[in-house]
Protein backbone atom coordinates (compact mmCIF):
# COMPACT_ATOMS: atom_id res chain seq x y z
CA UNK A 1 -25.02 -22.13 -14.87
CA UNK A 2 -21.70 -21.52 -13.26
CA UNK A 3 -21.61 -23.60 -9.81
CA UNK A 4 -22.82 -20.93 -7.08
CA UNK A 5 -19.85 -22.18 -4.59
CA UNK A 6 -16.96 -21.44 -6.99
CA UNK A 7 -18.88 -17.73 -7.40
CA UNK A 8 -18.80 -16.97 -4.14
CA UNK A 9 -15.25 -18.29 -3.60
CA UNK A 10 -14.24 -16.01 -6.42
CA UNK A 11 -15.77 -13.10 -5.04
CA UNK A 12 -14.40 -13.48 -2.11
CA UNK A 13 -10.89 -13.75 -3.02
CA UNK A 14 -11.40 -10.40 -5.23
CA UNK A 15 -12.81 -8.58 -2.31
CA UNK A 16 -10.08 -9.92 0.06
CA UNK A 17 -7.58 -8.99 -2.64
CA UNK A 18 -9.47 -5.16 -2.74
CA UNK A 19 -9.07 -4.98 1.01
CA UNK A 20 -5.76 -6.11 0.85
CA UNK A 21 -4.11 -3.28 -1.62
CA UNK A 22 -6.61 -0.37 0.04
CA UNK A 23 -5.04 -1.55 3.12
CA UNK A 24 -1.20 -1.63 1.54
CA UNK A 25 -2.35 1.89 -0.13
CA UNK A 26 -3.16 3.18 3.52
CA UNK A 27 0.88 1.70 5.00
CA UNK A 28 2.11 3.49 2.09
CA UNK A 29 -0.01 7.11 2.85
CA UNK A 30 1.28 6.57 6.67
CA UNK A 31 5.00 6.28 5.51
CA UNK A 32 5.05 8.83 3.29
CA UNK A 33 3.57 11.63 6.21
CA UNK A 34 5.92 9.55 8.54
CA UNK A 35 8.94 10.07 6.34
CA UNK A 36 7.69 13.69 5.38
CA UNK A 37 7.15 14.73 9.12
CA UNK A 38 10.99 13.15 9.59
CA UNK A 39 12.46 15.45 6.41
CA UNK A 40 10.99 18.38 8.29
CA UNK A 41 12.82 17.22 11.39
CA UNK A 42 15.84 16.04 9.76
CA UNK A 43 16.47 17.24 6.35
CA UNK A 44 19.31 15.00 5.55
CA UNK A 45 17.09 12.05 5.56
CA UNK A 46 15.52 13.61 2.15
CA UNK A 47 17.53 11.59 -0.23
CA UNK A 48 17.23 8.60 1.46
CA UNK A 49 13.20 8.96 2.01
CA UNK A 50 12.72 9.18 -1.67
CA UNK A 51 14.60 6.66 -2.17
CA UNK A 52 12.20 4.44 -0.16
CA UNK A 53 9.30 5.95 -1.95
CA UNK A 54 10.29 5.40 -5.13
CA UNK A 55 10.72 1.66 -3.80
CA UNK A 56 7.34 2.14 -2.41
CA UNK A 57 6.03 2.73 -6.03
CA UNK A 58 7.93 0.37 -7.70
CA UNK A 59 6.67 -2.48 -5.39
């Protein structure tokens, strides 16, 4: 039997770990309509916006 406490710790790391990249997914989905509603405004800013969303991706 695998010792109950280091289960739970486990799970809990993978769930905070979860919670962690749906939350850096969600920063990422925010900047990307920020920077879209900013092309629209501004369309020189278009190079450099995809240039942070291809860092975005990469990271």
């Amino acid at each position: 039997m695998a010792d109950p406490k280091h289960s739970g710790s486990s799970t809990t790391v993978s769930s905070l770990i979860c919670t962690r990249s749906r939350l850096v997914r969600l920063n990422i989905f925010d900047v990307v309509l920020s920077l879209e509603l900013h092309d629209v405004i501004n369309p020189s800013t278009q190079a450099s916006s995809i240039r942070v969303l291809t860092a975005l991706l990469i990271v």
